[in-house]
N, C-alpha and C. Protein backbone atom coordinates (compact mmCIF):
# COMPACT_ATOMS: atom_id res chain seq x y z
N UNK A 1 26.23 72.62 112.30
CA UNK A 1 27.00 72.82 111.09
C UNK A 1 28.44 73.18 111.44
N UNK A 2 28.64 73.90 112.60
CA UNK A 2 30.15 74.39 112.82
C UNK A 2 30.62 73.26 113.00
N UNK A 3 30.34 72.42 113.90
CA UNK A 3 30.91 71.19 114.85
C UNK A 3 31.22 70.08 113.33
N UNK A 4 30.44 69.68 112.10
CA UNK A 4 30.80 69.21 110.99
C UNK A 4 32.40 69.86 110.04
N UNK A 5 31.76 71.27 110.23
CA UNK A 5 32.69 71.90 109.68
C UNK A 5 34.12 71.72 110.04
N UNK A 6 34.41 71.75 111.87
CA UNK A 6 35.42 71.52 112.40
C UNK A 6 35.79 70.04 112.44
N UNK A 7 35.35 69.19 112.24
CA UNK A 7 35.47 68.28 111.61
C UNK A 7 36.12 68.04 110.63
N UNK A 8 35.54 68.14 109.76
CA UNK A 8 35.78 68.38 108.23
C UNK A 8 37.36 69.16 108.21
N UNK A 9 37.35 70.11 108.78
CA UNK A 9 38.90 70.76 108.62
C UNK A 9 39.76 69.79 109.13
N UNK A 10 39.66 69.43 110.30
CA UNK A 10 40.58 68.87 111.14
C UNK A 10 41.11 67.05 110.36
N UNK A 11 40.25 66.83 109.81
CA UNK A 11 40.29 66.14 108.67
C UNK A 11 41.46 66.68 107.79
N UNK A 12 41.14 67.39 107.05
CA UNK A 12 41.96 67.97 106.06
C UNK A 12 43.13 68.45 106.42
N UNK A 13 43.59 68.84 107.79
CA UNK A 13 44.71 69.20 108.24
C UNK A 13 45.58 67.64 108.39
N UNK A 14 44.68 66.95 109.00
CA UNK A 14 45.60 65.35 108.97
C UNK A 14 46.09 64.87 108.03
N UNK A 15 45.12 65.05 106.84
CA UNK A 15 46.03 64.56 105.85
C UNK A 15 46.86 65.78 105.67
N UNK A 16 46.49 66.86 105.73
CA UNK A 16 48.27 67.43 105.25
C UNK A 16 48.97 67.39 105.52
N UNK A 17 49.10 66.81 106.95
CA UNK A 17 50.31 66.33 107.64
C UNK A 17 50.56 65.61 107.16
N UNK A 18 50.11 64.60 106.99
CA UNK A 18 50.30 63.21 106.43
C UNK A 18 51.83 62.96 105.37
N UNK A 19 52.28 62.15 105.54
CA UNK A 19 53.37 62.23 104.24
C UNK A 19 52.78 61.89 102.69
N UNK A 20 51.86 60.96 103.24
CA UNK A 20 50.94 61.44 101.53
C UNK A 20 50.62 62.52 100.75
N UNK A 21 50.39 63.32 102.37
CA UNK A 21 49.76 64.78 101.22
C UNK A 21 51.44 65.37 100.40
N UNK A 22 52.40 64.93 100.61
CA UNK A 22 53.58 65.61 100.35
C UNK A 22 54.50 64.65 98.76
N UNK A 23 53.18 63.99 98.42
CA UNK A 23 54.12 62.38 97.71
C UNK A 23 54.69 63.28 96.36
N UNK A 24 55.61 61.86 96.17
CA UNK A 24 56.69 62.65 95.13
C UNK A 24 55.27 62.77 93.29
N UNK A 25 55.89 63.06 92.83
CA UNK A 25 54.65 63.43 90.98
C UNK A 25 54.73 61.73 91.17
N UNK A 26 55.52 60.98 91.22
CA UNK A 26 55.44 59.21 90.64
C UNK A 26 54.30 59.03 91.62
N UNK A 27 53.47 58.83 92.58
CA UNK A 27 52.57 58.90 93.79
C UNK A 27 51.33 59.50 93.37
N UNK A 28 51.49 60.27 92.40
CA UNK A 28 50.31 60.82 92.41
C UNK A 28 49.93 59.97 90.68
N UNK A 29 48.26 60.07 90.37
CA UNK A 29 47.76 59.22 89.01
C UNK A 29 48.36 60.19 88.14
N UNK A 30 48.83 59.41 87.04
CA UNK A 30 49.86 60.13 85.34
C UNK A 30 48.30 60.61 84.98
N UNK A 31 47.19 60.08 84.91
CA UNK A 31 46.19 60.17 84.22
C UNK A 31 45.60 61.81 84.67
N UNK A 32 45.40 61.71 85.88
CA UNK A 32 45.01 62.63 87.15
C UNK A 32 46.08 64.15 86.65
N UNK A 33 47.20 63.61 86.91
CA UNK A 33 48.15 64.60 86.52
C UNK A 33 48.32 65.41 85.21
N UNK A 34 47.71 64.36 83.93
CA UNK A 34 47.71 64.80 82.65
C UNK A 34 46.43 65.45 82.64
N UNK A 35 45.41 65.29 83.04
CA UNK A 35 43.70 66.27 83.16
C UNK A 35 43.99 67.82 83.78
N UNK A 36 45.24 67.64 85.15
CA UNK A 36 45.31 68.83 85.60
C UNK A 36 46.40 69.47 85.12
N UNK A 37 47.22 69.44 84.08
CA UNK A 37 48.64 70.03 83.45
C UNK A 37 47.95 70.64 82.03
N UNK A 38 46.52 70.03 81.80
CA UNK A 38 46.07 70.10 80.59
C UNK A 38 45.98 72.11 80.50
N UNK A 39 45.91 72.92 79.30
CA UNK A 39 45.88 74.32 79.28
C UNK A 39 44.48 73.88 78.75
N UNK A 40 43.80 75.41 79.02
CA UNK A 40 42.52 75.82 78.08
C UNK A 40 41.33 74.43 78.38
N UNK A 41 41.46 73.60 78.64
CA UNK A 41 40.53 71.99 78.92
C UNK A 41 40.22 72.04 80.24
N UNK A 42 38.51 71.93 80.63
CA UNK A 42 38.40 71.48 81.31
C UNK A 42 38.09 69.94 82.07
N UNK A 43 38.47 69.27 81.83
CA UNK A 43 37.98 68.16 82.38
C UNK A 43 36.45 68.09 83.34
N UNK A 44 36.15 66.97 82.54
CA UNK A 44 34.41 66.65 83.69
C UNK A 44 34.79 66.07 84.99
N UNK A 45 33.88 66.02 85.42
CA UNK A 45 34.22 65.55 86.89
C UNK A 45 34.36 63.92 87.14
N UNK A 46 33.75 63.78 85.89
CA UNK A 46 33.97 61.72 85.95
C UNK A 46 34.95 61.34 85.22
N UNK A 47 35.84 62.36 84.51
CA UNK A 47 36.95 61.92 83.67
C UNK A 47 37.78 62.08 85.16
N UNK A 48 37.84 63.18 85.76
CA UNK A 48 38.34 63.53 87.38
C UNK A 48 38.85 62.29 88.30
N UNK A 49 37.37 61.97 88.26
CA UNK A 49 36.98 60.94 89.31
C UNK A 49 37.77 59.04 88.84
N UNK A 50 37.30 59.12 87.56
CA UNK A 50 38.22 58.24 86.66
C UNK A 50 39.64 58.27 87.08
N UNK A 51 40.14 58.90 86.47
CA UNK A 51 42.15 59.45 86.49
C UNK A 51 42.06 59.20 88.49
N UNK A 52 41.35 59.28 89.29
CA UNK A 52 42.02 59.28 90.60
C UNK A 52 42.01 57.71 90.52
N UNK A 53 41.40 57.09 90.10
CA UNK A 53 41.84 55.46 90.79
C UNK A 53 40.80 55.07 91.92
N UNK A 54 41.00 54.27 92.86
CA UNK A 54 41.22 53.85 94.14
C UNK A 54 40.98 54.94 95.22
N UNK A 55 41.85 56.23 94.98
CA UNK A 55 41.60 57.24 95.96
C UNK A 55 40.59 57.94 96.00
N UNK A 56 39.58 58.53 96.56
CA UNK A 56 38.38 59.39 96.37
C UNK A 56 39.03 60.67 95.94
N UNK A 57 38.46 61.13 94.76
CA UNK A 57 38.60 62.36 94.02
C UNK A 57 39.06 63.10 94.36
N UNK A 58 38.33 63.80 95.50
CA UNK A 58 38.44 64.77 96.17
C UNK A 58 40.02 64.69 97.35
N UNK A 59 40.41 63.70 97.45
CA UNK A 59 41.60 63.23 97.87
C UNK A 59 42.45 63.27 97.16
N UNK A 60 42.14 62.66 96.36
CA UNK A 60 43.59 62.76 95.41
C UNK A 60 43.53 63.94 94.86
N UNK A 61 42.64 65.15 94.83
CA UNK A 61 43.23 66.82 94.03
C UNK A 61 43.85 67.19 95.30
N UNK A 62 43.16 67.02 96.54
CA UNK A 62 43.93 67.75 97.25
C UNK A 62 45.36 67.61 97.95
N UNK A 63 46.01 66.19 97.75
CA UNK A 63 46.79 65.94 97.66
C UNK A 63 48.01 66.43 96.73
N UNK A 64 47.70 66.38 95.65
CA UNK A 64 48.23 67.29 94.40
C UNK A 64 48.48 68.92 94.80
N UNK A 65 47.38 69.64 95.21
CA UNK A 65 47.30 70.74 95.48
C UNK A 65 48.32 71.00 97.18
N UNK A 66 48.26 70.23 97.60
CA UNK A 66 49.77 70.13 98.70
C UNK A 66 50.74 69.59 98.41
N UNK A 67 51.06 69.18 97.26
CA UNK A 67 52.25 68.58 97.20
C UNK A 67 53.28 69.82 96.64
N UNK A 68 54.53 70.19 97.34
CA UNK A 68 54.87 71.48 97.01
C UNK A 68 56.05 70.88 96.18
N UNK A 69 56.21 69.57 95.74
CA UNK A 69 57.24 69.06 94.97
C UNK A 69 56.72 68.96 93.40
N UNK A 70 55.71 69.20 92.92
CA UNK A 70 54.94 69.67 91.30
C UNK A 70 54.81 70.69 91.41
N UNK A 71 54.91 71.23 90.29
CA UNK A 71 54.90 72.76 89.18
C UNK A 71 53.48 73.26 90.09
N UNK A 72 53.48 74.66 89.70
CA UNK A 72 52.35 75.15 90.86
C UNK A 72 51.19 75.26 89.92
N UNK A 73 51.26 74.99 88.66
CA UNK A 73 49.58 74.89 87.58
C UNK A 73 48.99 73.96 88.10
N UNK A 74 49.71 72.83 87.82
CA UNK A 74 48.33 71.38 87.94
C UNK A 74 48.21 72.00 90.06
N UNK A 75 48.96 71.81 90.10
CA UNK A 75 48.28 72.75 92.24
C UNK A 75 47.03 73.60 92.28
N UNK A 76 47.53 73.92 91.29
CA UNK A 76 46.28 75.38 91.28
C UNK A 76 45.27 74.48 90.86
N UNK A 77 45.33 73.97 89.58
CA UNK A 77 43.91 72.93 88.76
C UNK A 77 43.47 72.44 89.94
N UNK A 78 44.25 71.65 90.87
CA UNK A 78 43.51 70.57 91.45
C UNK A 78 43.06 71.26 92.62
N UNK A 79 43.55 72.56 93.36
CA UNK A 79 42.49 73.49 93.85
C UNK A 79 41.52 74.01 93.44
N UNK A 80 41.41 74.28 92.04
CA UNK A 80 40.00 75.19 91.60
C UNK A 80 38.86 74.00 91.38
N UNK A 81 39.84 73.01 90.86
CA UNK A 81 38.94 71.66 90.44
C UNK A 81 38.22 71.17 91.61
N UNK A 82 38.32 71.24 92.53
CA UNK A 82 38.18 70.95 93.90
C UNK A 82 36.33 71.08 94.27
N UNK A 83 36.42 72.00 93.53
CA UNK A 83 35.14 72.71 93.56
C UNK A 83 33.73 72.21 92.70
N UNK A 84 34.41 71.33 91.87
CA UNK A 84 33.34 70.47 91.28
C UNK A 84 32.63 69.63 92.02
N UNK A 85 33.72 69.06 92.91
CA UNK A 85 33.05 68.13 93.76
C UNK A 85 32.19 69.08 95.07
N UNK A 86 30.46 69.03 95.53
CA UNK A 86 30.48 69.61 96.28
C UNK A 86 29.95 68.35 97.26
N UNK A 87 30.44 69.29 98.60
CA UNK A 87 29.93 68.48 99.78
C UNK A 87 31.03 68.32 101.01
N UNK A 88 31.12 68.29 102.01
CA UNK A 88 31.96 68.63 103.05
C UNK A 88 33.67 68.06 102.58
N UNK A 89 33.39 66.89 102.10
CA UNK A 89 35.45 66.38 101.97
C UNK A 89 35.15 67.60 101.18
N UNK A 90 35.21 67.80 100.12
CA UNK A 90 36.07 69.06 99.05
C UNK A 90 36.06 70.42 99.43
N UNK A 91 34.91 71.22 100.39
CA UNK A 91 35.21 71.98 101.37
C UNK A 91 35.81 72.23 102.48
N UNK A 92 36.26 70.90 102.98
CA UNK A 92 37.20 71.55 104.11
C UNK A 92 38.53 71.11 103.43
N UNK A 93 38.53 70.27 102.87
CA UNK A 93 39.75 70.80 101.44
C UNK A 93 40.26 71.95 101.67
N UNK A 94 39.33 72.97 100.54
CA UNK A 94 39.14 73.98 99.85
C UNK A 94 39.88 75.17 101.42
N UNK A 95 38.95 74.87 102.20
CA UNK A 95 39.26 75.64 103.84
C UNK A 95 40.23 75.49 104.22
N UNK A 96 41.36 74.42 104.04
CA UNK A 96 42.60 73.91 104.36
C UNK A 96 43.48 74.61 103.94
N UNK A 97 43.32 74.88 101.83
CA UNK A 97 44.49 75.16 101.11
C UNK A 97 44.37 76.73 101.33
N UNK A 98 42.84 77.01 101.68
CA UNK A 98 42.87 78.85 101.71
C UNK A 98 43.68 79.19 103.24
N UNK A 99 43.60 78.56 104.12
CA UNK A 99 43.94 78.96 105.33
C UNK A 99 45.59 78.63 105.58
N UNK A 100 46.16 77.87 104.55
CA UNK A 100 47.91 77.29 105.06
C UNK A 100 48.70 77.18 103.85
N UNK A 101 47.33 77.18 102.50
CA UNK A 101 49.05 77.64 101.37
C UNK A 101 49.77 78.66 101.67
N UNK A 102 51.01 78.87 101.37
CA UNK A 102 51.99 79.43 101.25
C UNK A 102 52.03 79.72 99.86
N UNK A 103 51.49 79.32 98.74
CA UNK A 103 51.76 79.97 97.90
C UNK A 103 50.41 80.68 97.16
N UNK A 104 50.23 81.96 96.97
CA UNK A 104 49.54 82.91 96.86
C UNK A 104 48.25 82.31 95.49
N UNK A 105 48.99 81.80 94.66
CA UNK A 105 48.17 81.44 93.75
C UNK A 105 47.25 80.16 94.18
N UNK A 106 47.78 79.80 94.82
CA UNK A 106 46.75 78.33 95.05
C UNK A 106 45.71 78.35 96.06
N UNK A 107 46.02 79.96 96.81
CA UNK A 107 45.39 80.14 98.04
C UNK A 107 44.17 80.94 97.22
N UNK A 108 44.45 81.57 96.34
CA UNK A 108 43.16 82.43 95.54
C UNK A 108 42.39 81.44 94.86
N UNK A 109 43.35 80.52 94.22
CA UNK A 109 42.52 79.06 93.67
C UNK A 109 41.05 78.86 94.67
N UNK A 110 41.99 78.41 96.01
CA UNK A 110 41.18 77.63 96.60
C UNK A 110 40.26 78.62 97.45
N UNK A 111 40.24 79.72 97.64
CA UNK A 111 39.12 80.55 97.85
C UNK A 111 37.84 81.11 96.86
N UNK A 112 38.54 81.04 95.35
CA UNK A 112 37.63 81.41 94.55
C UNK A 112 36.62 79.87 94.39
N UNK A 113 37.18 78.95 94.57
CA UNK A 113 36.45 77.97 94.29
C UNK A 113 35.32 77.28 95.52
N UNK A 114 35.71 77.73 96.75
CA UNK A 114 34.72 77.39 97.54
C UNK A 114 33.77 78.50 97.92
N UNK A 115 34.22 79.50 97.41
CA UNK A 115 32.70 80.61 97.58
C UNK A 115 31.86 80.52 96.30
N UNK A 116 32.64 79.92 95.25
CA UNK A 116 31.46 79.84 94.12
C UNK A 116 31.05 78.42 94.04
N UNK A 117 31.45 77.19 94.99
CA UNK A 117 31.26 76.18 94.87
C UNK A 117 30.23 75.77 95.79
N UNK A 118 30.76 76.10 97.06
CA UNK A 118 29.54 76.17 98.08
C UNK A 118 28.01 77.12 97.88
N UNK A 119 28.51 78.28 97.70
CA UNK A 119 27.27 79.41 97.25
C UNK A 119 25.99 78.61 96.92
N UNK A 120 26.02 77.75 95.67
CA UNK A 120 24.97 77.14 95.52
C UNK A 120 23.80 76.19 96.20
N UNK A 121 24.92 75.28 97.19
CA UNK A 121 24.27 74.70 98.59
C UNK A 121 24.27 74.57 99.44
N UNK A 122 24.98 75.92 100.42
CA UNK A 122 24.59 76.79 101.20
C UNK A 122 24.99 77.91 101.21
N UNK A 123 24.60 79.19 100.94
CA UNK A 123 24.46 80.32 100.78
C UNK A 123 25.46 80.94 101.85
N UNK A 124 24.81 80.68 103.09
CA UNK A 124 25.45 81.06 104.55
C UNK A 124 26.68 81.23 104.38
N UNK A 125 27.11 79.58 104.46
CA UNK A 125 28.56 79.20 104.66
C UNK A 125 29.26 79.92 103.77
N UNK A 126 29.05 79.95 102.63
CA UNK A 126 29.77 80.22 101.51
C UNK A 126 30.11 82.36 101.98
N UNK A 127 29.14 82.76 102.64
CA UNK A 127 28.82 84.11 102.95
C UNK A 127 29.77 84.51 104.04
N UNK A 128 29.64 83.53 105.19
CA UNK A 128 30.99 83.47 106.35
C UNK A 128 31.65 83.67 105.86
N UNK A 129 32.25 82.23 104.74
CA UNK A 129 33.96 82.00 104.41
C UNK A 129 34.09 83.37 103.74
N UNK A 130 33.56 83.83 103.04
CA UNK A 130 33.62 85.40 101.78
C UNK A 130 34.00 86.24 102.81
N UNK A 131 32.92 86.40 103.84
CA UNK A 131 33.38 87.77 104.52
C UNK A 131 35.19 87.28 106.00
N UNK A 132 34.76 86.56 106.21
CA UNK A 132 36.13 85.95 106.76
C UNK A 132 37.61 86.57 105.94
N UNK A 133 37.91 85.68 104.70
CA UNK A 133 38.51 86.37 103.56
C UNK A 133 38.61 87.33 103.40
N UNK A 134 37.35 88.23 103.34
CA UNK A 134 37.84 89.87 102.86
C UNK A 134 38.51 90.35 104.28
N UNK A 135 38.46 89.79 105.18
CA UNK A 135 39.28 90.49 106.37
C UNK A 135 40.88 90.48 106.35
N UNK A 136 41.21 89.22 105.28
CA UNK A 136 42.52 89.37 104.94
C UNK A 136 43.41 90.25 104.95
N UNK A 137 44.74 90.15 104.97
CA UNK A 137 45.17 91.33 104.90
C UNK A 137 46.30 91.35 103.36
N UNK A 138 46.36 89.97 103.04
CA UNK A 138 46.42 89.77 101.45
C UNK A 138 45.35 90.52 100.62
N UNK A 139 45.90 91.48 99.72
CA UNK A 139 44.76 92.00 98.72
C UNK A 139 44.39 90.95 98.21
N UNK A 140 45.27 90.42 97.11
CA UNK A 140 44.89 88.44 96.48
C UNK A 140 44.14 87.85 96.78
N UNK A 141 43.90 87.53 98.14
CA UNK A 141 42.50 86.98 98.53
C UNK A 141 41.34 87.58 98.74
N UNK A 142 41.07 89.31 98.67
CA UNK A 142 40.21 89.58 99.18
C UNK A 142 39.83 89.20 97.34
N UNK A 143 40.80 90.18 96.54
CA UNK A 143 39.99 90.20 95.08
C UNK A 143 39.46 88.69 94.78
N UNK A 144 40.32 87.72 95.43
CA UNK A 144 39.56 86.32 94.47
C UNK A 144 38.24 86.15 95.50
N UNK A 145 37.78 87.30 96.44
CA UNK A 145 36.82 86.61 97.15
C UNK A 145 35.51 87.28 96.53
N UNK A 146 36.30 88.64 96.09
CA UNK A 146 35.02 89.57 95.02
C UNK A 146 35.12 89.12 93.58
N UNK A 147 35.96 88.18 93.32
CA UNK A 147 36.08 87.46 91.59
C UNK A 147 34.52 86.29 92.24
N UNK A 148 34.49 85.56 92.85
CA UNK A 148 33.95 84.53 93.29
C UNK A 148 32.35 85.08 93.59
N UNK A 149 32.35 86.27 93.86
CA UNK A 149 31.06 87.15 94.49
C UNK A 149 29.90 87.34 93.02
N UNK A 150 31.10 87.95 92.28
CA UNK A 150 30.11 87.63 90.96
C UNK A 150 29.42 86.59 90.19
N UNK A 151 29.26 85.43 90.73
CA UNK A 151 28.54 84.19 90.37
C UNK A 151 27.80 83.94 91.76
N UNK A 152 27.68 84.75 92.53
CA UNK A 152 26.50 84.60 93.91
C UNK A 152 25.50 85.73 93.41
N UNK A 153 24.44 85.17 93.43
CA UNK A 153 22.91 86.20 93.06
C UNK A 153 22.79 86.23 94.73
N UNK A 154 21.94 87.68 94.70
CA UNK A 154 21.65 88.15 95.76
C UNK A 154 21.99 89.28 96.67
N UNK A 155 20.88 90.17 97.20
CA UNK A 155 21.66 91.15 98.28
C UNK A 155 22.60 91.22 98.70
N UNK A 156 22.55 90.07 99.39
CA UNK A 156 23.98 89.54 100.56
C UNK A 156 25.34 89.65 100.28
N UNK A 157 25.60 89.27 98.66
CA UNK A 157 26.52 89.17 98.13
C UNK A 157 27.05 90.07 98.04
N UNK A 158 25.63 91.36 97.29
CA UNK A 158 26.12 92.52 97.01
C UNK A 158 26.55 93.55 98.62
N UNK A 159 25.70 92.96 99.54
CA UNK A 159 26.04 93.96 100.38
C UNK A 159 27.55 93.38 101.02
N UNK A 160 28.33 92.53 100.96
CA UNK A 160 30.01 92.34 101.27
C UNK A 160 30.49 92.82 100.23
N UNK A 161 29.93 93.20 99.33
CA UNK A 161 30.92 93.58 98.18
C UNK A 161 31.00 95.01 98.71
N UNK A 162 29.90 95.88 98.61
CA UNK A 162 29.96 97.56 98.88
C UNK A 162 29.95 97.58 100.19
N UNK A 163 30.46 96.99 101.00
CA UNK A 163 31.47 97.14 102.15
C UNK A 163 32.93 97.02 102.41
N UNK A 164 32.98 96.10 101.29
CA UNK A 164 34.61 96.02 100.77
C UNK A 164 35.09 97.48 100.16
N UNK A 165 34.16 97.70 99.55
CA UNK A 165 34.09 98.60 97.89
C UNK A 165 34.79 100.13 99.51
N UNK A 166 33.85 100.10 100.48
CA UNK A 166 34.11 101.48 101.00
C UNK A 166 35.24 101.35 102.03
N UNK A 167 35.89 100.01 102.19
CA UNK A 167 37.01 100.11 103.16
C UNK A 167 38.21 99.78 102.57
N UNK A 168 38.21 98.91 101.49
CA UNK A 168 39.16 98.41 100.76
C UNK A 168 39.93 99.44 99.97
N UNK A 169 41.31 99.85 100.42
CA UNK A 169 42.42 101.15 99.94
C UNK A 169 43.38 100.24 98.67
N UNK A 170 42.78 98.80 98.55
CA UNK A 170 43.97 98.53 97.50
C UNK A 170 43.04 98.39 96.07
N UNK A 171 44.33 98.84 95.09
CA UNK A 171 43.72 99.23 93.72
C UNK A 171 42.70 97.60 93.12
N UNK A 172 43.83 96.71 93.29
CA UNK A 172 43.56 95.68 92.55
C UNK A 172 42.12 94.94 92.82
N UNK A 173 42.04 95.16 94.21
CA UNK A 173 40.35 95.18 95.02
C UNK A 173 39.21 95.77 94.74
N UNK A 174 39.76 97.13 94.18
CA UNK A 174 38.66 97.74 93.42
C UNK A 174 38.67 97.71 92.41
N UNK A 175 39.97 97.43 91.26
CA UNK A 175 39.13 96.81 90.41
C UNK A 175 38.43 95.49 89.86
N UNK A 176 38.38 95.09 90.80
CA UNK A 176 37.93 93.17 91.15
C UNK A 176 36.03 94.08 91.63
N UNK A 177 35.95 94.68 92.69
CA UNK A 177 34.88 95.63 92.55
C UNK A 177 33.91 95.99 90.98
N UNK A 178 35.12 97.11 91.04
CA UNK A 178 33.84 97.28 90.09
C UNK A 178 33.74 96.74 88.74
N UNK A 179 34.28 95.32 88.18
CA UNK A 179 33.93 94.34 87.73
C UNK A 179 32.85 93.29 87.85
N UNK A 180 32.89 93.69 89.29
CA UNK A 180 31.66 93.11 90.02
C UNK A 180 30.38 93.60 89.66
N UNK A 181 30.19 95.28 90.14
CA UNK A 181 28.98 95.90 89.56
C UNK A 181 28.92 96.18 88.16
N UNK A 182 29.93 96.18 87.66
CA UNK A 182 29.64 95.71 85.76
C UNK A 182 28.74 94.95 85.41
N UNK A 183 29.53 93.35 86.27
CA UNK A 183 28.20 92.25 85.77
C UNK A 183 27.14 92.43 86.13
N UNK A 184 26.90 92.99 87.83
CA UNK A 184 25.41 93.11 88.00
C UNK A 184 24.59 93.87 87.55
N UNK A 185 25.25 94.55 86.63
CA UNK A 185 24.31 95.94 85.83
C UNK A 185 24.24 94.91 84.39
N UNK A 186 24.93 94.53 83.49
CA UNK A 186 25.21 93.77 82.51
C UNK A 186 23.86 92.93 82.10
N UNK A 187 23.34 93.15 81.16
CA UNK A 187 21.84 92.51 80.49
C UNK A 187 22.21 90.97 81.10
């Protein structure tokens, strides 16, 4: 699984090199672009998949989501969106934009979306990348890693959380915390 994984990233780093990943808004689908600029709407994943064209889905958000020449919303959409699609391209995506955005919001995007995206089909991985994250030294990412924790059932989950809960000195972390044990107490 690592040796896929590293894969899979090293993938995702090529294209960010790539001058594609950098194309001007005319480069990227109007259609694609109008699903992710949309407020309050989520788009399905085949209206998604539709609006990309030619390019595989999961390519063309993450392209969007590196392109530092568009507004940083539809960036963010097409990071969180990212997460619909599951399966290695949209995770080492997801692993790409958390590990080299530069900009704070798209990096919480893309962390909240692969611990609650992966979580479901594989537990593990999704458990690494979480506790990896909380080692951050960005508060921002640890909280979007305990925003993301609350849609994982299970011990495991809970036990990175009340390890965070007893080392973590920043406010905004704890209260991303105990939001957390809200829901898990919560009928």
């Amino acid at each position: 699984m690592m040796v896929r994984t590293a894969l899979a990233l090293a993938l995702a780093l090529l294209a960010l090199a790539s001058p594609s990943a950098h194309a001007a808004a005319a480069d990227h689908s109007k259609r694609l672009l109008d699903h992710l600029g949309a407020i309050d709407q989520v788009p399905p994943a085949e209206a998604l998949r539709d609006a990309a064209g030619d390019t595989p889905v999961e390519e063309a958000l993450f392209r969007v989501a590196a392109d530092r020449e568009l507004p940083d919303y539809p960036r963010r959409r097409a990071a969180m969106l990212l997460g619909a699609f599951p399966g290695a391209t949209a995770r080492a995506y997801l692993e790409t934009i958390a590990a080299t955005a530069e900009l704070q919001d798209l990096r919480w995007a893309a962390i909240y979306a692969f611990v609650r995206s992966v979580a479901p089909q594989d537990l593990h991985a999704a458990l690494a990348f979480a506790a990896q994250r909380l080692a951050s030294p960005q508060p921002l990412d640890r909280e979007a890693v305990i925003r993301a924790l609350r849609h994982v059932p299970g011990p495991a989950a809970e036990a990175l959380v009340a390890k965070q809960q007893a080392a973590d000195k920043d406010a905004a972390v704890q209260a991303a915390i105990r939001r957390f044990w809200l829901a898990r107490r919560a009928p």
